[in-house]
Structure formats: C-alpha cells, structure tokens
Protein backbone atom coordinates (compact mmCIF):
# COMPACT_ATOMS: atom_id res chain seq x y z
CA UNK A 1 -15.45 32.92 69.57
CA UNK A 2 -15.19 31.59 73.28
CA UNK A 3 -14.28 34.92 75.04
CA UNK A 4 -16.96 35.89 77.07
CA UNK A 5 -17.78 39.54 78.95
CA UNK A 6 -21.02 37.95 80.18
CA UNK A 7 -22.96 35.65 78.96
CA UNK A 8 -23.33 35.36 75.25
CA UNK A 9 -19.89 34.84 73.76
CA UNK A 10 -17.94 37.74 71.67
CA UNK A 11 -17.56 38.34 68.05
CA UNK A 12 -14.63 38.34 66.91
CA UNK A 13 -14.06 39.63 63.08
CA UNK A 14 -12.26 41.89 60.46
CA UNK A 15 -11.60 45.24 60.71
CA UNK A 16 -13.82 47.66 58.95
CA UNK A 17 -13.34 51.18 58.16
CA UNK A 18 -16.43 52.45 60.45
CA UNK A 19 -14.20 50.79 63.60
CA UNK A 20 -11.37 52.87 62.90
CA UNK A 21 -12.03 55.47 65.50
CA UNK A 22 -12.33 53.36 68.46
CA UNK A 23 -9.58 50.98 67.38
CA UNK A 24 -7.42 54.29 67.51
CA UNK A 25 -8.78 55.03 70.80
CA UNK A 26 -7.80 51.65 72.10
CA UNK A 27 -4.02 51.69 70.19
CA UNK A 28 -3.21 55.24 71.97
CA UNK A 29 -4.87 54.52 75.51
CA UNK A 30 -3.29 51.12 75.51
CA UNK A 31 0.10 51.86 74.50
CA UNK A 32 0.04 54.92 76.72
CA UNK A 33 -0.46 52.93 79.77
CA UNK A 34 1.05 49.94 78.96
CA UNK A 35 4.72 51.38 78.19
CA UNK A 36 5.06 54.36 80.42
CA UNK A 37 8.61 54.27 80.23
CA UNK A 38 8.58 55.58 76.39
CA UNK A 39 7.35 59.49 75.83
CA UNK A 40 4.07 59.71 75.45
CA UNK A 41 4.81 62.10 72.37
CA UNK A 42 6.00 59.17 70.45
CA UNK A 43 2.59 57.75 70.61
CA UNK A 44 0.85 60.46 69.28
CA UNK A 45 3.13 60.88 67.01
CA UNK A 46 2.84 58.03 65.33
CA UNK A 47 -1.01 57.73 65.19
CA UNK A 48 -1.75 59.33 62.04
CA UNK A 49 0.59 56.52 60.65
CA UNK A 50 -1.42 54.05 62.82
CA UNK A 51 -4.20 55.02 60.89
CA UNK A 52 -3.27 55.22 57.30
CA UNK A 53 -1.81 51.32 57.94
CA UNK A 54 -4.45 49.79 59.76
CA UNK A 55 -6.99 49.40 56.50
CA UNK A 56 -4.31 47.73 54.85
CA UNK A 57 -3.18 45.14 57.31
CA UNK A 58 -4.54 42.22 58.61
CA UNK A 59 -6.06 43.06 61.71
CA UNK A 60 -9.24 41.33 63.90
CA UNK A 61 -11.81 43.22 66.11
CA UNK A 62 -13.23 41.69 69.39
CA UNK A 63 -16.89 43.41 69.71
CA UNK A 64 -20.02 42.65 72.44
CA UNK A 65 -23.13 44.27 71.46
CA UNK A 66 -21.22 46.93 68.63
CA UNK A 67 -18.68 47.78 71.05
CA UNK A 68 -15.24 47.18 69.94
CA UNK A 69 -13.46 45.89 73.38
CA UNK A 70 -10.20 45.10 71.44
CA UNK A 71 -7.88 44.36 68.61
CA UNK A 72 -4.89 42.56 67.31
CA UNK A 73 -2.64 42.95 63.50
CA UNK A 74 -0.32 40.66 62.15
CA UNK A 75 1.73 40.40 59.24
CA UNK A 76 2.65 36.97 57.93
CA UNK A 77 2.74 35.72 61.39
CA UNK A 78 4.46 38.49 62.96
CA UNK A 79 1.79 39.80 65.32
CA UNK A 80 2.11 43.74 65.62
CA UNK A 81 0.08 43.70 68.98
CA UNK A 82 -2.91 42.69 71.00
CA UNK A 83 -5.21 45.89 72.69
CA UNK A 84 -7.95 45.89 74.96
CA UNK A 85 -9.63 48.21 76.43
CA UNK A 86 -8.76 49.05 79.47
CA UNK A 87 -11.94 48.41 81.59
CA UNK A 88 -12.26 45.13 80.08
CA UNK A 89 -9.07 43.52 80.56
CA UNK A 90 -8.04 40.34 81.97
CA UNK A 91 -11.47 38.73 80.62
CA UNK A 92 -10.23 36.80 77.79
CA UNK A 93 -10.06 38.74 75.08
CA UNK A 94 -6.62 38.87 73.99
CA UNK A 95 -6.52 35.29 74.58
CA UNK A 96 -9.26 35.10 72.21
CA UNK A 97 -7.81 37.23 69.59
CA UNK A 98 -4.51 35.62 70.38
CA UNK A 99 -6.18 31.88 69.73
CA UNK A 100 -7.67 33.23 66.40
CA UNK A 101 -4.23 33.80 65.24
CA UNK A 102 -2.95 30.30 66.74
CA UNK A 103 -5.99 28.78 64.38
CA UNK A 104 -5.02 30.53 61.04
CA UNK A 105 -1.31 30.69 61.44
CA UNK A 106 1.45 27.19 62.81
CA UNK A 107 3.96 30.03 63.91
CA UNK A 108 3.47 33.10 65.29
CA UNK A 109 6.01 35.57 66.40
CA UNK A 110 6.20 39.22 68.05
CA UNK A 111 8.15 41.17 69.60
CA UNK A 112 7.28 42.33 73.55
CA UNK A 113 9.08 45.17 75.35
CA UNK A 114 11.10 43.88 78.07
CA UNK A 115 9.41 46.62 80.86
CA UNK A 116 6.20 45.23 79.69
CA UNK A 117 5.99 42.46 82.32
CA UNK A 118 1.99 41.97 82.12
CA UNK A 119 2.20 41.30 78.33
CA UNK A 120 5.42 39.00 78.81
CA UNK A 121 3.79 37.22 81.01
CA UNK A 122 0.54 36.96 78.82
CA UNK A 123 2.79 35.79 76.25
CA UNK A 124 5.12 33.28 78.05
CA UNK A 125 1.74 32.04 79.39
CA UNK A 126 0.13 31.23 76.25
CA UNK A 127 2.66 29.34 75.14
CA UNK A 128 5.42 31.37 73.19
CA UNK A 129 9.16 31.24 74.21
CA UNK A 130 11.96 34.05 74.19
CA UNK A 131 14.27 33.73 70.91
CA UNK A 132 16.60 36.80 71.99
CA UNK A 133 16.66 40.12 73.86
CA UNK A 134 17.47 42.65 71.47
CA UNK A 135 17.24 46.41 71.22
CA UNK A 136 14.57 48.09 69.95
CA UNK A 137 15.99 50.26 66.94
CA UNK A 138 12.91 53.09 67.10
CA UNK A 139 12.27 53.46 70.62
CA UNK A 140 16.31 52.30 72.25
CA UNK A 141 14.08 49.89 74.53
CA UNK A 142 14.91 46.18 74.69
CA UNK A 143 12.58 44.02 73.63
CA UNK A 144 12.06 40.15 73.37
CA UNK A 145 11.34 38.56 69.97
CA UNK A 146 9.48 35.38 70.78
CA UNK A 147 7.97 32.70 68.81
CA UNK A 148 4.58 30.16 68.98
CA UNK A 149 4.84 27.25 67.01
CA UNK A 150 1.34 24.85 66.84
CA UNK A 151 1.33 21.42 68.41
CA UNK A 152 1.96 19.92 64.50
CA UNK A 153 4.33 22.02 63.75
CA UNK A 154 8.04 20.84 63.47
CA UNK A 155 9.92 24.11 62.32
C-alpha cells in the first residue's frame, strides 16, 4: 500500500487470528481516547464481544516490520471503524486503510460520533458527506451517518 512510517511502504492485509491481541489493544486504547465523553466501562465491557466478532468480519491490518499500527472492519460497506495506534497517528494510515476500502467497495458508509471532531474531520476530508444526525441508540450520543460514493458511481 502507499502509507508510509518511513521509508519502505506498509502492508496492509487480512486479519489473522495471531493479531488478535494487539488489534484489541488498539480497539480499547483508541476508543478510550477518542470518545471520552462515553464511560470508559462501556468499552471494556464490550471487548470480549469485540473479540468473539472480529474473526468473523471483514476486517484489514496495517503492519511495518510485524507490528500491527492499525485496523479497520466493514460490513457490506458499512465501515465499523478505522484505529491506529496512538503514537503513529496522523501518518497515513487510516487513509490507507480507508483507500483500501474505497478500491473494493463504490459506496461506503459509517457512522461518526458527533464529539468526535478529529474523525469527522478525517472523514469529511476524504471525501464522505453527512446523510443525517441521528441518535445513537446504545450509547444516547448523536452521531452522523455519512456516505462515500466512487467517482463512477451514480447511486
């Protein structure tokens, strides 16, 4: 892929079963410190849920070296979220795993917490546009649903 940490550019492929523990790592830091306004308890909660799913779904590891740096899931086109380690963000690797997506799917959606202005901003940035504010059902947060559509598409 065309991410890049330093040099030599990042791999970015499926999840296997030996990554689960530091894609865990990554899900609970990451959500942790990227919603701060929703307990931390219900993070931890739902981990063990977290990881029963994650072997089933469709999900794509960023790694330098061995080192998983990130991760995203989707379901037909609905991506579930992007993570990246925290001491690596901002170097293009959640674009990367973002533009992986954009190659293998003509729409994407998601849905973005409102409070989460860096990711909004990622997102509104990389091209996707707000369908609606609604209210998350789980956590009582609002949240954006937003779609991606590819340049050929006409949906």
């Amino acid at each position: 892929m065309s991410a890049q940490t330093g040099s030599e550019p990042l791999a970015i492929r499926a999840l296997r079963e030996e990554d689960l523990p530091a894609v865990l790592e990554i899900w609970l830091s990451a959500n942790l410190q990227a919603h701060d306004f929703i307990p931390e308890k219900y993070w931890r909660r739902n981990l063990p849920m977290v990881r029963q799913m994650l072997p089933q779904a469709q999900v794509l590891v960023c790694e330098d070296e061995g080192k998983i740096l990130g991760f995203s899931g989707i379901d037909n086109g609905h991506i579930e979220g992007i993570f990246v380690d925290a001491p690596v963000r901002s170097r293009g690797i959640g674009k990367a795993l973002l533009n992986e997506w954009k190659r293998r799917f003509p729409v994407l959606t998601l849905c973005v917490y409102e409070k989460n202005k860096s990711a909004l901003a990622f997102y509104l940035r990389e091209g996707f546009s707000k369908v609606c504010l609604q209210q998350d059902e789980v956590t009582g947060e609002m949240e954006y649903a937003m779609v991606w559509r590819g340049a050929m598409t006409t949906v």
